[in-house]
C-alpha atoms as a PDB file:
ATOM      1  CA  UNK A   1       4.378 -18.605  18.642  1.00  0.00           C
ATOM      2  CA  UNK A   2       3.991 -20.211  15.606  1.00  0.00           C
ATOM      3  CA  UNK A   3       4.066 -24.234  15.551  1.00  0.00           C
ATOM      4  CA  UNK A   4       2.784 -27.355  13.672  1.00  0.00           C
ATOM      5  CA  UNK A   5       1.537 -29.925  15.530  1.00  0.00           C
ATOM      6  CA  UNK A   6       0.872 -33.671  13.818  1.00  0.00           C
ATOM      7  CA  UNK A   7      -2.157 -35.626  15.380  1.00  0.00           C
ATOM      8  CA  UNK A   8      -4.243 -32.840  15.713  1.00  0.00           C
ATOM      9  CA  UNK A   9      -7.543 -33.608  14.674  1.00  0.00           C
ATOM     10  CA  UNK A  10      -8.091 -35.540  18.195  1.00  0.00           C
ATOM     11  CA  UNK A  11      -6.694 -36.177  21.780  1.00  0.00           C
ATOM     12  CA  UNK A  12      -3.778 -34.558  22.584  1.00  0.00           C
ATOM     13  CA  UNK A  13      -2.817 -32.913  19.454  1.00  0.00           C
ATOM     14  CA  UNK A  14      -6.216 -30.852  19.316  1.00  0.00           C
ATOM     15  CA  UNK A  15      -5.542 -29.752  23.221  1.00  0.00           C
ATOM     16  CA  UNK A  16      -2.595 -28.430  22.064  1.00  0.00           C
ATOM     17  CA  UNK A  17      -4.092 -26.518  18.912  1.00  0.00           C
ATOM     18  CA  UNK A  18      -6.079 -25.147  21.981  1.00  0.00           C
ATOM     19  CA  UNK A  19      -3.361 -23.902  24.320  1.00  0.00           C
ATOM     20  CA  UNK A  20      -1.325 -22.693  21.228  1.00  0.00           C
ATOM     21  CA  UNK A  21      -4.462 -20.819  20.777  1.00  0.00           C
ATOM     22  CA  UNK A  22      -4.729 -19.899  23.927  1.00  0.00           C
ATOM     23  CA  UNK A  23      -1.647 -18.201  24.089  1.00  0.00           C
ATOM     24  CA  UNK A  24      -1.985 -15.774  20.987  1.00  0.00           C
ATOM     25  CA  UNK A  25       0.043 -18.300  19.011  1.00  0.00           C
ATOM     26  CA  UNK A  26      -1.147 -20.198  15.357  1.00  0.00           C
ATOM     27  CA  UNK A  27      -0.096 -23.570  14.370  1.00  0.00           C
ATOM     28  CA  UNK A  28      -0.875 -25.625  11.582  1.00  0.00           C
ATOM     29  CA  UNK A  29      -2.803 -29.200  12.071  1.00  0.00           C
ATOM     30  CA  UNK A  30      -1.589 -32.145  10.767  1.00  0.00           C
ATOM     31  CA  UNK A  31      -3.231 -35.338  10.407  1.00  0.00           C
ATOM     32  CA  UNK A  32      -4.432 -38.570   8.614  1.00  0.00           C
ATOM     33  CA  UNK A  33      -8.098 -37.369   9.581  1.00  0.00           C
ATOM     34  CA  UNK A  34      -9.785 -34.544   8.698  1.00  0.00           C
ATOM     35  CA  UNK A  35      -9.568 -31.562  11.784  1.00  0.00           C
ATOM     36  CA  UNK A  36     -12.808 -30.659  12.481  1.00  0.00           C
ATOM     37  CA  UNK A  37     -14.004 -26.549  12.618  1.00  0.00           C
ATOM     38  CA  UNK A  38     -13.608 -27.134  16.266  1.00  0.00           C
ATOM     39  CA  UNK A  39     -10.148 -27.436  16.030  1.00  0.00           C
ATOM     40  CA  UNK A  40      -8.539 -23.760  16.564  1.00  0.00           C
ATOM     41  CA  UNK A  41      -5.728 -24.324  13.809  1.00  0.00           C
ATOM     42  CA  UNK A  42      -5.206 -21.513  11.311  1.00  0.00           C
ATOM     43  CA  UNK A  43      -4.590 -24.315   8.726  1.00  0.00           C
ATOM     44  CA  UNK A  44      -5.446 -27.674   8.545  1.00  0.00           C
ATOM     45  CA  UNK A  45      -3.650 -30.554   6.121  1.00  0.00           C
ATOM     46  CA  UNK A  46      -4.452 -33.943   5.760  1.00  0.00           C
ATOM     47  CA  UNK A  47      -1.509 -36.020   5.339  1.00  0.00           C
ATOM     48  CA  UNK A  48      -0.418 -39.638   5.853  1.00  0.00           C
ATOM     49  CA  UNK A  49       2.894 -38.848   8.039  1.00  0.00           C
ATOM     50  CA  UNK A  50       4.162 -42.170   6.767  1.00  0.00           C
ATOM     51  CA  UNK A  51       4.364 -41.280   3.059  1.00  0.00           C
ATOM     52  CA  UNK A  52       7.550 -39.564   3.623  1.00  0.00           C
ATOM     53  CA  UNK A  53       6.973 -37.513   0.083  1.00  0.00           C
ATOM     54  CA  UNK A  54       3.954 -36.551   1.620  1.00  0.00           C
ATOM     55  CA  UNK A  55       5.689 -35.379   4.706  1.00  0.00           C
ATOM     56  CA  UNK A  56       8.102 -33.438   3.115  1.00  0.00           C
ATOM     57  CA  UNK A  57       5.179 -31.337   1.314  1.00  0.00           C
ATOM     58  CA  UNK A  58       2.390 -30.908   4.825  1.00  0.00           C
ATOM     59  CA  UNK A  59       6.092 -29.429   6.095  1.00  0.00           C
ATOM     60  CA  UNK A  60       7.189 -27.503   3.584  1.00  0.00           C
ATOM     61  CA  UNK A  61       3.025 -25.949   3.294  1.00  0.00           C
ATOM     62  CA  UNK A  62       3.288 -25.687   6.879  1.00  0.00           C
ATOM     63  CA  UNK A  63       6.503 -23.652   6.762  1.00  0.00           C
ATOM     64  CA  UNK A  64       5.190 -21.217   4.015  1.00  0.00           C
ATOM     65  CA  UNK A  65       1.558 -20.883   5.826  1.00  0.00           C
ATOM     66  CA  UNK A  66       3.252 -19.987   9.119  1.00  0.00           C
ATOM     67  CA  UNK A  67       6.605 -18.122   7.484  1.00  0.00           C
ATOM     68  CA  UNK A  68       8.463 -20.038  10.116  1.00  0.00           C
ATOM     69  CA  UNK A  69       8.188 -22.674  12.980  1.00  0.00           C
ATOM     70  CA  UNK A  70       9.124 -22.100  16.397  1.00  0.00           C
ATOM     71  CA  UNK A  71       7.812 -25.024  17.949  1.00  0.00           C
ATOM     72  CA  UNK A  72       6.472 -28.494  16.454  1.00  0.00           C
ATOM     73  CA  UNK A  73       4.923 -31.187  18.234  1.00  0.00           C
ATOM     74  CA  UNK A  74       5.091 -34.444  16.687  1.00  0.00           C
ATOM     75  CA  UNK A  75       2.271 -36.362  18.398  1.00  0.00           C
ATOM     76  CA  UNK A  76       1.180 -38.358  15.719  1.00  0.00           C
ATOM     77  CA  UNK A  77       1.262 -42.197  16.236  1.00  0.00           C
ATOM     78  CA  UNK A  78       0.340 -45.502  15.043  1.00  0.00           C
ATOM     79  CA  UNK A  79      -1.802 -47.874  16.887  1.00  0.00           C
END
């Protein structure tokens, strides 16, 4: 499994870095913060998700790191 998940330096997003984990898989973080060591991504890149140049490159990095995406979960959000 390889998948990208945004909002993963906290919350939901780094319980799912943990289950991908958990299940052999590797994703890459995404997030406005930095992802802490404790985060089990194999990659981590900070990126303001609404900078939509910005967006286009954490993708595209995250595409190359992984050499594909199966599954992304876009749980990034504003409050």
């Amino acid at each position: 499994m390889k998948a990208v998940i945004t909002g993963a330096a906290q919350g939901i997003g780094a319980a799912l870095a943990r289950w991908v984990a958990e299940q052999g898989g590797a994703s890459v973080g995404l997030d406005v913060c930095s992802i802490g060591e404790d985060v089990p991504v194999s990659h981590r890149i900070q990126v303001d998700l609404t900078d939509m140049d910005a967006m286009q490159r954490a993708f595209a990095e995250a595409y190359q790191h992984l050499g594909g995406i199966d599954h992304m979960f876009l749980n990034a959000g504003i409050a």
